[in-house]
N, C-alpha and C. Protein backbone atom coordinates (compact mmCIF):
# COMPACT_ATOMS: atom_id res chain seq x y z
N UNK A 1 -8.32 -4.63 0.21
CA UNK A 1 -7.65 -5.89 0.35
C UNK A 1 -6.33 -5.67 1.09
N UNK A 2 -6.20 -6.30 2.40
CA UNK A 2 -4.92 -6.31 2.99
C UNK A 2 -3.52 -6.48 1.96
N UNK A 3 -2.93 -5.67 2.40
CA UNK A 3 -1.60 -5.56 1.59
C UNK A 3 -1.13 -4.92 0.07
N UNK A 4 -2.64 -5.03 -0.32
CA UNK A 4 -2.45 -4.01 -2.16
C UNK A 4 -3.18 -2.67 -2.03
N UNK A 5 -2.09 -2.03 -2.36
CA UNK A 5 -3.14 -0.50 -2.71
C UNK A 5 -3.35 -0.76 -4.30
N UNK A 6 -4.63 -1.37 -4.58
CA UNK A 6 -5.34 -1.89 -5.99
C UNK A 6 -5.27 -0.68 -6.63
N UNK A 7 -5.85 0.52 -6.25
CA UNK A 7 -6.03 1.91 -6.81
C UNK A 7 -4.63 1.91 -7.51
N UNK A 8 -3.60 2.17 -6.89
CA UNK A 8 -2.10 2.50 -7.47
C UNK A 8 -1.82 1.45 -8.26
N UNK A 9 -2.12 0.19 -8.16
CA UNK A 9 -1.64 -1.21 -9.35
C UNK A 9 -1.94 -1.17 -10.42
N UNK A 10 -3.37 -1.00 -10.27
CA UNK A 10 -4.34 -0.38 -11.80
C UNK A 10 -4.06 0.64 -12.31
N UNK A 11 -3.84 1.55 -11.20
CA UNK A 11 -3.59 3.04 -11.80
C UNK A 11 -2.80 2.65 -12.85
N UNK A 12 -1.27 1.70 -12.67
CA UNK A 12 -0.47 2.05 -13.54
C UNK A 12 -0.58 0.78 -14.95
N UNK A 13 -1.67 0.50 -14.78
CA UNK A 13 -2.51 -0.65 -15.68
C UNK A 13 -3.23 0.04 -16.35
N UNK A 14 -3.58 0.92 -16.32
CA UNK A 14 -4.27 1.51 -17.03
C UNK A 14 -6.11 0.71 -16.48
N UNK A 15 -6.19 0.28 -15.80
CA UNK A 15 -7.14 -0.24 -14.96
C UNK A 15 -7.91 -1.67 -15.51
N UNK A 16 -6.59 -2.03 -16.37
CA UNK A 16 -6.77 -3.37 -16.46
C UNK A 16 -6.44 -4.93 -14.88
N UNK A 17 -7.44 -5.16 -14.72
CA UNK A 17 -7.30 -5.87 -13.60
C UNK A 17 -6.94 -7.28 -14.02
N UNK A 18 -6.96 -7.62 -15.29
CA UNK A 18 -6.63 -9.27 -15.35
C UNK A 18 -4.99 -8.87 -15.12
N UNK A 19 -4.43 -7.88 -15.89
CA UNK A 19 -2.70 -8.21 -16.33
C UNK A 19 -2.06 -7.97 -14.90
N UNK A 20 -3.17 -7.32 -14.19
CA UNK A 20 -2.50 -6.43 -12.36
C UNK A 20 -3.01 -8.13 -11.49
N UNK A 21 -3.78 -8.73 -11.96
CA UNK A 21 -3.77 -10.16 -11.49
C UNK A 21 -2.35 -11.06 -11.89
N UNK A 22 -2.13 -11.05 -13.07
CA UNK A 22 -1.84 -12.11 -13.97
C UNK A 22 -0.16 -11.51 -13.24
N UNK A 23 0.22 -10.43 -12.99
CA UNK A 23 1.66 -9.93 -12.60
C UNK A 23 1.40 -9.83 -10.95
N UNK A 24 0.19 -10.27 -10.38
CA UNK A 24 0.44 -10.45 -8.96
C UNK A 24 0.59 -11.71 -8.68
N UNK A 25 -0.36 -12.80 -9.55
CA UNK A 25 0.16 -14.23 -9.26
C UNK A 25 2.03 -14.66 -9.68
N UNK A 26 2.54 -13.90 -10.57
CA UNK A 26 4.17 -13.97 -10.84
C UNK A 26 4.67 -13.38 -9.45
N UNK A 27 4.83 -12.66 -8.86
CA UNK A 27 4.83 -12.20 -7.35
C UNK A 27 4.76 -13.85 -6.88
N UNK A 28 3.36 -14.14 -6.50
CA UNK A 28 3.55 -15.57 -5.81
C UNK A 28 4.78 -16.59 -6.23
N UNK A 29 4.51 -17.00 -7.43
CA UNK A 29 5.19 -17.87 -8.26
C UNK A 29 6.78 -17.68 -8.13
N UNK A 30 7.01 -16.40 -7.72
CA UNK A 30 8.37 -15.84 -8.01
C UNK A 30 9.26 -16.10 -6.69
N UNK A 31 8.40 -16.46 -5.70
CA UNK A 31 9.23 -17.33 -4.68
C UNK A 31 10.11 -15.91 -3.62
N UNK A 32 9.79 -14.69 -3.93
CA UNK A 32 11.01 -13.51 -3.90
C UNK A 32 10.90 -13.75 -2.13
N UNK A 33 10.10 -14.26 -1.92
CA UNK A 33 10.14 -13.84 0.13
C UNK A 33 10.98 -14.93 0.28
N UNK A 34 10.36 -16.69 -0.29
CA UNK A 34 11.02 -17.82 0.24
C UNK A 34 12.60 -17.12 0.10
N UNK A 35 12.72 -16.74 -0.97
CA UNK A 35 14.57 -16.50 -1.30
C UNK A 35 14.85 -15.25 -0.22
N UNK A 36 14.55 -14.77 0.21
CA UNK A 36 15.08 -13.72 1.29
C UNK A 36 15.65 -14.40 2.26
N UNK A 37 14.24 -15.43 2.88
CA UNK A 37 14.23 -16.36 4.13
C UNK A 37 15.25 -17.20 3.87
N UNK A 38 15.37 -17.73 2.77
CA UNK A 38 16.68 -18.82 2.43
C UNK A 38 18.05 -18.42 2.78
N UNK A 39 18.01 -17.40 2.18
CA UNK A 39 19.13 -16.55 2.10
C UNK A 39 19.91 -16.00 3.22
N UNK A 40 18.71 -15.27 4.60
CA UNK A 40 18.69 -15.04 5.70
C UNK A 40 19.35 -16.33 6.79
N UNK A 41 18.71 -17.75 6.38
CA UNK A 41 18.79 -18.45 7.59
C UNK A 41 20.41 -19.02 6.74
N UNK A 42 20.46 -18.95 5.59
CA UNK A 42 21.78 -19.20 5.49
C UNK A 42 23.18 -18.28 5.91
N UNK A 43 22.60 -16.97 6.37
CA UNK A 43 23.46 -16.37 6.94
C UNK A 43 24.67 -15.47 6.09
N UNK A 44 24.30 -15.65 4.46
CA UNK A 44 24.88 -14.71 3.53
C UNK A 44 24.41 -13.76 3.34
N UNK A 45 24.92 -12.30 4.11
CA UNK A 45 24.44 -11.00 4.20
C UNK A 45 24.10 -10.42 2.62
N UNK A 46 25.46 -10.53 2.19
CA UNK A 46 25.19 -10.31 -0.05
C UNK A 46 24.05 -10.64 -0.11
N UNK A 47 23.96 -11.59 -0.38
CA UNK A 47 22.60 -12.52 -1.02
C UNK A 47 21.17 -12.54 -0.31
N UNK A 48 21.47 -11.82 0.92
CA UNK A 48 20.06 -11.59 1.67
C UNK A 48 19.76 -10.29 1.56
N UNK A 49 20.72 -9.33 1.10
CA UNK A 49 20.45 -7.70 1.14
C UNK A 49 19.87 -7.71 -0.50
N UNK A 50 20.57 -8.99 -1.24
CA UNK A 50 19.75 -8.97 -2.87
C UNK A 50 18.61 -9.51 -2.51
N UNK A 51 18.29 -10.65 -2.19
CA UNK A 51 16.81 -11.02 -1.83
C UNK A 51 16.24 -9.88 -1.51
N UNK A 52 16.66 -9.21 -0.60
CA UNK A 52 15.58 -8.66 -0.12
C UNK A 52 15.29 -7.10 -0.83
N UNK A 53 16.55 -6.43 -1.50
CA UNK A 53 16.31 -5.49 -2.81
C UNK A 53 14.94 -6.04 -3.64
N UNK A 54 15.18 -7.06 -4.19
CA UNK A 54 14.52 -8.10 -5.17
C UNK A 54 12.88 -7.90 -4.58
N UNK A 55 12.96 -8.25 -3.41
CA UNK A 55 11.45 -8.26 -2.80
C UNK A 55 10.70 -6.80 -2.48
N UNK A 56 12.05 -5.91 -2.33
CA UNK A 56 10.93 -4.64 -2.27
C UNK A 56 10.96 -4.33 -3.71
N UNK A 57 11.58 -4.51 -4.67
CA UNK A 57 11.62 -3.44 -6.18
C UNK A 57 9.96 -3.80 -6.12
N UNK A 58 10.37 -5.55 -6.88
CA UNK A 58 8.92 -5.60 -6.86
C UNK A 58 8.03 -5.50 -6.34
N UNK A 59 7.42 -5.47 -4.73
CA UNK A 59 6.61 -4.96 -3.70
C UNK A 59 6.70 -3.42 -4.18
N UNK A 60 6.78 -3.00 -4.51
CA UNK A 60 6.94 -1.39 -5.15
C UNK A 60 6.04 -1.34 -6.25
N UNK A 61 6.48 -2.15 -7.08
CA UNK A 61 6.24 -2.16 -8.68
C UNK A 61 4.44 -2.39 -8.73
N UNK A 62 4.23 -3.35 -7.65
CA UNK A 62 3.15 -3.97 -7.82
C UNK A 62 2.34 -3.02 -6.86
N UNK A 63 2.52 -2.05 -5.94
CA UNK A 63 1.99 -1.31 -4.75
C UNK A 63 1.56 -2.11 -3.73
N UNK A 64 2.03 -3.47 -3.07
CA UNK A 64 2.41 -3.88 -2.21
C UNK A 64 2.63 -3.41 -0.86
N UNK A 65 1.84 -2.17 -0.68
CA UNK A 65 2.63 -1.36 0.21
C UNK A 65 3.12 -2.13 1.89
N UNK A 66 2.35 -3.05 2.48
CA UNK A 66 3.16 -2.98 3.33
C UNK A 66 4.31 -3.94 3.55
N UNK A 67 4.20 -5.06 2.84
CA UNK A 67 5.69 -5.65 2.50
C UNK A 67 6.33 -4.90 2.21
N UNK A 68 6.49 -3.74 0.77
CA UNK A 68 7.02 -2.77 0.93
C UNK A 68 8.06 -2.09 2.11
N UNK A 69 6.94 -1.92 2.73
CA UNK A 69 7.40 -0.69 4.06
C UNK A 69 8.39 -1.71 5.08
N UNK A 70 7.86 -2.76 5.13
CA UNK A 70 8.68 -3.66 6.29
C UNK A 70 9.80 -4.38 5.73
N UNK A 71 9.80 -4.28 4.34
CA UNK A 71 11.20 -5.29 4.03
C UNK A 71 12.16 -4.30 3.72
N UNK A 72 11.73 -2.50 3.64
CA UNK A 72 13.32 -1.64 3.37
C UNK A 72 13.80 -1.81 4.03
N UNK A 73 13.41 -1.67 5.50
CA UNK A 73 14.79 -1.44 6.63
C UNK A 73 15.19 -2.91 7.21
N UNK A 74 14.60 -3.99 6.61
CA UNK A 74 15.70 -5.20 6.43
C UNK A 74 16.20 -5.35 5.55
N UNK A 75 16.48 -4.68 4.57
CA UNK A 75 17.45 -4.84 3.18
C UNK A 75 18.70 -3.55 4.03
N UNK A 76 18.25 -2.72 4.24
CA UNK A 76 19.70 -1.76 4.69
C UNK A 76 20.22 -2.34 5.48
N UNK A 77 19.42 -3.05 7.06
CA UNK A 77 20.29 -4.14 7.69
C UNK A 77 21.20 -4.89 7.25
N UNK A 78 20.76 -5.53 6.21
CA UNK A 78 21.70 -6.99 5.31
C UNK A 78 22.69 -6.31 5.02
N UNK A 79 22.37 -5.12 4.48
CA UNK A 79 23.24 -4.45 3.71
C UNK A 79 24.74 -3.90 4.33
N UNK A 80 24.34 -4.07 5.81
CA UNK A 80 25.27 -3.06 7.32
C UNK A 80 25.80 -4.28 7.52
N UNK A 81 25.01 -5.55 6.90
CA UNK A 81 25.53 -7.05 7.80
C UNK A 81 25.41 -6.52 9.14
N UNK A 82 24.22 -6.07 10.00
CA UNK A 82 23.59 -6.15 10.79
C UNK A 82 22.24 -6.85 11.04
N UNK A 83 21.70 -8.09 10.51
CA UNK A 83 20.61 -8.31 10.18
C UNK A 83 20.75 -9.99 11.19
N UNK A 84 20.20 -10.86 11.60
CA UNK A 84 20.12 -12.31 11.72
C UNK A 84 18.80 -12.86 11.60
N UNK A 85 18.53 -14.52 11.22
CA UNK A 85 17.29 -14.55 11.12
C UNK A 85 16.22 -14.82 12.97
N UNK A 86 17.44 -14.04 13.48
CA UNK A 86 16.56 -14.10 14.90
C UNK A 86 15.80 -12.73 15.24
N UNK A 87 16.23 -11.81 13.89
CA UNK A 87 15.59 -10.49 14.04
C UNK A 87 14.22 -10.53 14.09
N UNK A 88 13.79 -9.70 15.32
CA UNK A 88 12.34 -9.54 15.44
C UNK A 88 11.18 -9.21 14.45
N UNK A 89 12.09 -8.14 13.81
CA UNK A 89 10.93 -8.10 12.85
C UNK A 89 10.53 -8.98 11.85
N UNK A 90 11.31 -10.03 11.34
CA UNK A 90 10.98 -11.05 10.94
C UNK A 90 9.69 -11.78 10.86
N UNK A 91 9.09 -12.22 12.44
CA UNK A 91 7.83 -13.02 12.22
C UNK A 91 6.48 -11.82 11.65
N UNK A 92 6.95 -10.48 12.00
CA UNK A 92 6.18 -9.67 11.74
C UNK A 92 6.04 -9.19 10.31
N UNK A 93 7.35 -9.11 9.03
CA UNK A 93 7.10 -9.38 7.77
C UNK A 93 6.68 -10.59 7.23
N UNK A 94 6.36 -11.61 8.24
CA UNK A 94 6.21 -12.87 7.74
C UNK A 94 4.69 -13.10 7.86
N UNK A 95 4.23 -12.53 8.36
CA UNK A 95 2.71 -12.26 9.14
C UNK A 95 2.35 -11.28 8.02
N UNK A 96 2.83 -10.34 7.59
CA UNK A 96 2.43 -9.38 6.81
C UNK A 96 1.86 -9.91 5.42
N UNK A 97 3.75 -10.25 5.19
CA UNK A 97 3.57 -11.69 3.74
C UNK A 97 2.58 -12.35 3.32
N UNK A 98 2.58 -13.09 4.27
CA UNK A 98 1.16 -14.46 4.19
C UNK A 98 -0.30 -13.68 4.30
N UNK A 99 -0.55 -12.37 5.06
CA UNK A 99 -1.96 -11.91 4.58
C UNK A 99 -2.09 -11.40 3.10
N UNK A 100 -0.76 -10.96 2.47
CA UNK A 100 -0.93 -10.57 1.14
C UNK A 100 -0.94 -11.03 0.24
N UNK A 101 -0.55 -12.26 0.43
CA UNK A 101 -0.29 -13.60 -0.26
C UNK A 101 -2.19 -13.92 -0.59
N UNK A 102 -2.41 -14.02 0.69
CA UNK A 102 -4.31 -14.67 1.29
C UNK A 102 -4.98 -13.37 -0.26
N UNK A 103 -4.76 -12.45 -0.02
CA UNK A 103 -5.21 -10.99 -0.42
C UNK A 103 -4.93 -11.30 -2.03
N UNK A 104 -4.20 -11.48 -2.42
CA UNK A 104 -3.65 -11.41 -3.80
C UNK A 104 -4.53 -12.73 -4.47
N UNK A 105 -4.13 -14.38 -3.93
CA UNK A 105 -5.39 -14.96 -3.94
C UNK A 105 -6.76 -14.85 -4.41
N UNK A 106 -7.28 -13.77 -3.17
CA UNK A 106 -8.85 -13.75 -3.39
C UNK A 106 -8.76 -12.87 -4.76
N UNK A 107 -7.53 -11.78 -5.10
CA UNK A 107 -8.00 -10.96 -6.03
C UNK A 107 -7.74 -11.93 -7.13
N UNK A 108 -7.10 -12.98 -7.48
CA UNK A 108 -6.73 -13.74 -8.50
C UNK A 108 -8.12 -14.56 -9.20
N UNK A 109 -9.13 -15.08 -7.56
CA UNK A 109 -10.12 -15.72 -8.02
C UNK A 109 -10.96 -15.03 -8.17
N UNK A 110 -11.23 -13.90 -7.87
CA UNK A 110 -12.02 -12.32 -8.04
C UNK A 110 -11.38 -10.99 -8.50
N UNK A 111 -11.10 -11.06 -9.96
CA UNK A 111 -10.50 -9.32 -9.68
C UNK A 111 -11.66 -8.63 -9.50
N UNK A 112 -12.59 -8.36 -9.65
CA UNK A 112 -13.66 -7.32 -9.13
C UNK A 112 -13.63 -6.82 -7.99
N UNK A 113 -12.87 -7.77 -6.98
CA UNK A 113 -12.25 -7.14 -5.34
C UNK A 113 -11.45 -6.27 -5.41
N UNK A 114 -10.63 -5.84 -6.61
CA UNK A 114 -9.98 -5.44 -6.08
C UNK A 114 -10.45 -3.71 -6.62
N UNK A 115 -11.32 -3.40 -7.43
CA UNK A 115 -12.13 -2.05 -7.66
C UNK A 115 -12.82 -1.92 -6.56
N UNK A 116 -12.93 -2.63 -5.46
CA UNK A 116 -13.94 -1.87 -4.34
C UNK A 116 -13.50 -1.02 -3.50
C-alpha cells in the first residue's frame, strides 16, 4: 500500500491490524498536514516548524514512511525560517499525502490489505 510500511506498523502492534487501523484513521482525523499547510500559508515559521515536527513524529510512529521522508527537511527549513508556501517541494508532499491518505482508506475498509 502506497505510503505505509504495514510490516513495521504491525510489527509494533504486535500484528494487530484493527488498533494499526483504528490509530491510522486518528492520523486522518488529526488534521496534522491541514495544520502544517495552515500554518505555512500563514507565514508563521514557529508554528509551521511545530506543524510540521507534529506531522513527522507521528508519520514515524505510524511507519508512514514517505510523508515521513519528505516532511523532515521541511520542518528544518521552518525551523532556519527558510521555508515559503511557494516551496517546490510542497505540491510534491502534497501528492504524497493524498496517496496515503487514498492508502490508509482502503486499509481502514480492508485491513487484510495491509498483511499482503
Amino acid at each position: 500500500m502506497y505510503g505505509i510500511n504495514a510490516e513495521n506498523g504491525l510489527k509494533m502492534l504486535g500484528g494487530n491490524a484493527a488498533i494499526y487501523c483504528k490509530m491510522l484513521d486518528k492520523y486522518v482525523q488529526g488534521n496534522y498536514f491541514e495544520k502544517f499547510i495552515t500554518a505555512l500559508n500563514g507565514g508563521d515559521m514557529a508554528e509551521t516548524a511545530s506543524a510540521a515536527h507534529a506531522l513527522k513524529g507521528v508519520s514515524a510512529n505510524l511507519s508512514l514512511d514517505e510523508v515521513f521522508e519528505h516532511i523532515r527537511p521541511l520542518e528544518l527549513a521552518a525551523k532556519e525560517n527558510n521555508l515559503s508556501a511557494n516551496d517546490p517541494r510542497i505540491p510534491e508532499l502534497t501528492d504524497i499525502y493524498n496517496k496515503t491518505v487514498e492508502s490508509i482508506k482502503q486499509a481502514i475498509a480492508d485491513p487484510s490489505l495491509l498483511k499482503q
